[in-house]
N, C-alpha and C. Protein backbone atom coordinates (compact mmCIF):
# COMPACT_ATOMS: atom_id res chain seq x y z
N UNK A 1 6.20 19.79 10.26
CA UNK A 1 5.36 18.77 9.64
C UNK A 1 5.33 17.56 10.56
N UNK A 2 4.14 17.05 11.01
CA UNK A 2 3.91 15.93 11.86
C UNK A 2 4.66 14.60 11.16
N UNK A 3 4.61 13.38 11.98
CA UNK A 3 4.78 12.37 11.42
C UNK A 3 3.61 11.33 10.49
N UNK A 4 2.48 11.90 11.32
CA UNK A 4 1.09 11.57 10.11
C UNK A 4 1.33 12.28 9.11
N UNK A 5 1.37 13.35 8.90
CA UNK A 5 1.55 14.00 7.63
C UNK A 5 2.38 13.80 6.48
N UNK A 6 3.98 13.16 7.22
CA UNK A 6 4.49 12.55 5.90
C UNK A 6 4.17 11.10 5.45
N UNK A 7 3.87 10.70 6.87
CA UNK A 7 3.25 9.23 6.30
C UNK A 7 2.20 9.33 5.00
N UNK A 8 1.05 10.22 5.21
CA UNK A 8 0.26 10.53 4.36
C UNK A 8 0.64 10.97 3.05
N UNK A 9 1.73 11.64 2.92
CA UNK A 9 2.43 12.14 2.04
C UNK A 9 3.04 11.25 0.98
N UNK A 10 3.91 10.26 1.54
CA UNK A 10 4.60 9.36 1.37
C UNK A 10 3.64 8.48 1.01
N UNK A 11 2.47 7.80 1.56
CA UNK A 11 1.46 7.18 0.87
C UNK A 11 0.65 7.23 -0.51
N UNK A 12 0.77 9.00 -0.49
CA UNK A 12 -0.18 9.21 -1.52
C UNK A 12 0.73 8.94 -3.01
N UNK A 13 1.88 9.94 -2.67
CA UNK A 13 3.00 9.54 -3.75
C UNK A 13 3.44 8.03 -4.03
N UNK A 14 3.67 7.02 -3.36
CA UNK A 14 3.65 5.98 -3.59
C UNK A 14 2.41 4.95 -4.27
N UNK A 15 1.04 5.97 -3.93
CA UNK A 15 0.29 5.30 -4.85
C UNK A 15 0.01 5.78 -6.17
N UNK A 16 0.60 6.68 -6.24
CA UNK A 16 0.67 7.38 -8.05
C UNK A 16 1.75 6.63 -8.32
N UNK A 17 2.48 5.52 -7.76
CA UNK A 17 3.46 4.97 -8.66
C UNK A 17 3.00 3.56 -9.23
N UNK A 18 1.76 3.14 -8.55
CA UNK A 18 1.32 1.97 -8.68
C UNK A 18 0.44 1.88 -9.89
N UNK A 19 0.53 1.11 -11.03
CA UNK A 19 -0.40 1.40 -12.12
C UNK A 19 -1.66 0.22 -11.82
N UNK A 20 -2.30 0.53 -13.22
CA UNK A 20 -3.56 -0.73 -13.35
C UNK A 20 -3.05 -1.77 -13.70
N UNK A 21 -3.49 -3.02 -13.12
CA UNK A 21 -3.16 -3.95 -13.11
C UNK A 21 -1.94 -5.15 -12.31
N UNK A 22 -1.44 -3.71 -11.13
CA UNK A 22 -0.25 -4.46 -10.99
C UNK A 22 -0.66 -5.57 -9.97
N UNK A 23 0.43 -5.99 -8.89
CA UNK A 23 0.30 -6.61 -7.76
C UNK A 23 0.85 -6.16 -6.32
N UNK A 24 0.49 -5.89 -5.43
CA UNK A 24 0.78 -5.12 -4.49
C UNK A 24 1.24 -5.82 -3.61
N UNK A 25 1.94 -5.25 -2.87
CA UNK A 25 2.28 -6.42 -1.72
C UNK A 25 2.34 -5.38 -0.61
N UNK A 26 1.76 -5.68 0.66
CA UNK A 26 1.27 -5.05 1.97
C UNK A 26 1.51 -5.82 3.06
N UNK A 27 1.64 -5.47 4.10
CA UNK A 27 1.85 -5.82 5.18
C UNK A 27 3.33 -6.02 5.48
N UNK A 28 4.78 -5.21 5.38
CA UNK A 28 5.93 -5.51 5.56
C UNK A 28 6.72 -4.81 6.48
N UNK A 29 5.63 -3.99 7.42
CA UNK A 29 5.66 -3.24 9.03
C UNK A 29 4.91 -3.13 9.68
N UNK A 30 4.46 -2.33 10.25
CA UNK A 30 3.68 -2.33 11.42
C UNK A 30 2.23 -2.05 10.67
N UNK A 31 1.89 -1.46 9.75
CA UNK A 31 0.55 -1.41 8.92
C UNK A 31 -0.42 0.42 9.17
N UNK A 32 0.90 1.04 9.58
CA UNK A 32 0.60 2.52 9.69
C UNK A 32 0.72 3.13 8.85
N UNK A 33 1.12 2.67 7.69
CA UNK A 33 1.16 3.39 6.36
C UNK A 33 -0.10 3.36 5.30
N UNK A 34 -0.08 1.88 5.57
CA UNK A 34 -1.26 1.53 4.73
C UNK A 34 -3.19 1.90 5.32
N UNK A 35 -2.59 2.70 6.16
CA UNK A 35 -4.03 3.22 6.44
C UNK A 35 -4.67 4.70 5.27
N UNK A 36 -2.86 4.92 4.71
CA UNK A 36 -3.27 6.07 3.87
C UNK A 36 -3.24 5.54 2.68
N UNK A 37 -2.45 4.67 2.31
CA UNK A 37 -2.41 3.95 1.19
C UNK A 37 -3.82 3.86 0.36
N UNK A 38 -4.26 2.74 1.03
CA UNK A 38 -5.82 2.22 0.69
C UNK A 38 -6.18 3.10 0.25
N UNK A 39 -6.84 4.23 0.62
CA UNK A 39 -7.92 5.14 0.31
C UNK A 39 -7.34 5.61 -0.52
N UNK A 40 -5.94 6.47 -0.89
CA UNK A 40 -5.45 6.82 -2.09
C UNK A 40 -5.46 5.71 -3.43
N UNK A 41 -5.46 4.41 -3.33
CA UNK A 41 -5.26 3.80 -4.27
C UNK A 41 -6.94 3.60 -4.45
N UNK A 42 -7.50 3.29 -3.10
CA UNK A 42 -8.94 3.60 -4.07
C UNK A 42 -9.63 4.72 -4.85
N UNK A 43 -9.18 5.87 -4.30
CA UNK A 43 -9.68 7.10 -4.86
C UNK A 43 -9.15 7.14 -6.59
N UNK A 44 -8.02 6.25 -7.08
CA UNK A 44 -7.77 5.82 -8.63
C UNK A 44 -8.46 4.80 -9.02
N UNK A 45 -9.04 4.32 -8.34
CA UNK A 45 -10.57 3.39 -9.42
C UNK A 45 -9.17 2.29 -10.04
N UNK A 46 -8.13 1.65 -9.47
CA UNK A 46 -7.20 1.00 -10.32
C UNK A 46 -7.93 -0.58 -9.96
N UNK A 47 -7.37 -1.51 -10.80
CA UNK A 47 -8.00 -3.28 -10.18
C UNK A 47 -6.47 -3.41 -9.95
N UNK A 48 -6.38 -3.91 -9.06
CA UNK A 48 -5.02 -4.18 -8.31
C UNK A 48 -5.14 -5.75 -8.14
N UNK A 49 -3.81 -6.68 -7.45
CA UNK A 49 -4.01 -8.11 -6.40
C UNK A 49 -3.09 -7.54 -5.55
N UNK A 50 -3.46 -7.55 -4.36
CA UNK A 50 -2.80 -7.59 -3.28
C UNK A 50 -2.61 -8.67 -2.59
N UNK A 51 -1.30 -8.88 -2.47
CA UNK A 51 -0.57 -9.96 -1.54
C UNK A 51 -0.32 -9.65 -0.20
N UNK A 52 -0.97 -10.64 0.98
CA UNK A 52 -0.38 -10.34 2.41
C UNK A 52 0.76 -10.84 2.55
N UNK A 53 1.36 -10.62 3.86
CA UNK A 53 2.83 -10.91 3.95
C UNK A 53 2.30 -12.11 4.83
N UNK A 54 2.91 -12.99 4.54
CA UNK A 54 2.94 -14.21 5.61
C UNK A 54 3.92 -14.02 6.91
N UNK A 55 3.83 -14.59 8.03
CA UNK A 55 4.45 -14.64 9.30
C UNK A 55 5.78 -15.05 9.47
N UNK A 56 6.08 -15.58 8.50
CA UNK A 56 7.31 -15.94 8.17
C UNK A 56 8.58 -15.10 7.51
N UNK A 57 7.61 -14.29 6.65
CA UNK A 57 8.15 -13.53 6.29
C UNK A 57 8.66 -13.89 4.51
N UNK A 58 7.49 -14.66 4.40
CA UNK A 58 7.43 -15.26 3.01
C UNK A 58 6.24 -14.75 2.31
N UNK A 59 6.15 -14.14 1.12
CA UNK A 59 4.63 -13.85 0.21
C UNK A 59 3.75 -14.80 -0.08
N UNK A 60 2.90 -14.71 0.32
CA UNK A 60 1.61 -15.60 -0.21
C UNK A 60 1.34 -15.21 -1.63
N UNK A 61 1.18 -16.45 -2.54
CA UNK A 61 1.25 -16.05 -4.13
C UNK A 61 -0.71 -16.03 -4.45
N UNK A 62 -1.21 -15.20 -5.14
CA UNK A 62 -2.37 -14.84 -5.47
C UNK A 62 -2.79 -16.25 -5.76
């Protein structure tokens, strides 16, 4: 099994853990995960807020 593949893997399952309504928070590595992320959490039609990570390494609040 490649390393895209569990990334993908690992993405998809992590977005069946995310319900409607929550708040997400993204950006807390390099941003190779969340290329699978996205599209799985869009393919659930969920309304989400997503928070970027600030440079600091502090959350930006919605």
């Amino acid at each position: 099994m490649s390393v895209e593949h569990e990334k993908r893997l690992a993405a998809e399952t992590a977005a069946e853990l995310i319900e409607d309504g929550m708040t997400v928070g993204l950006g807390t590595g390099t941003g190779s995960n969340v290329t699978y992320l996205l599209p799985a959490l869009a393919r659930r039609g969920l309304s989400l807020r997503v928070c970027p990570r600030r440079r600091r390494g502090q959350w930006r609040r919605p």
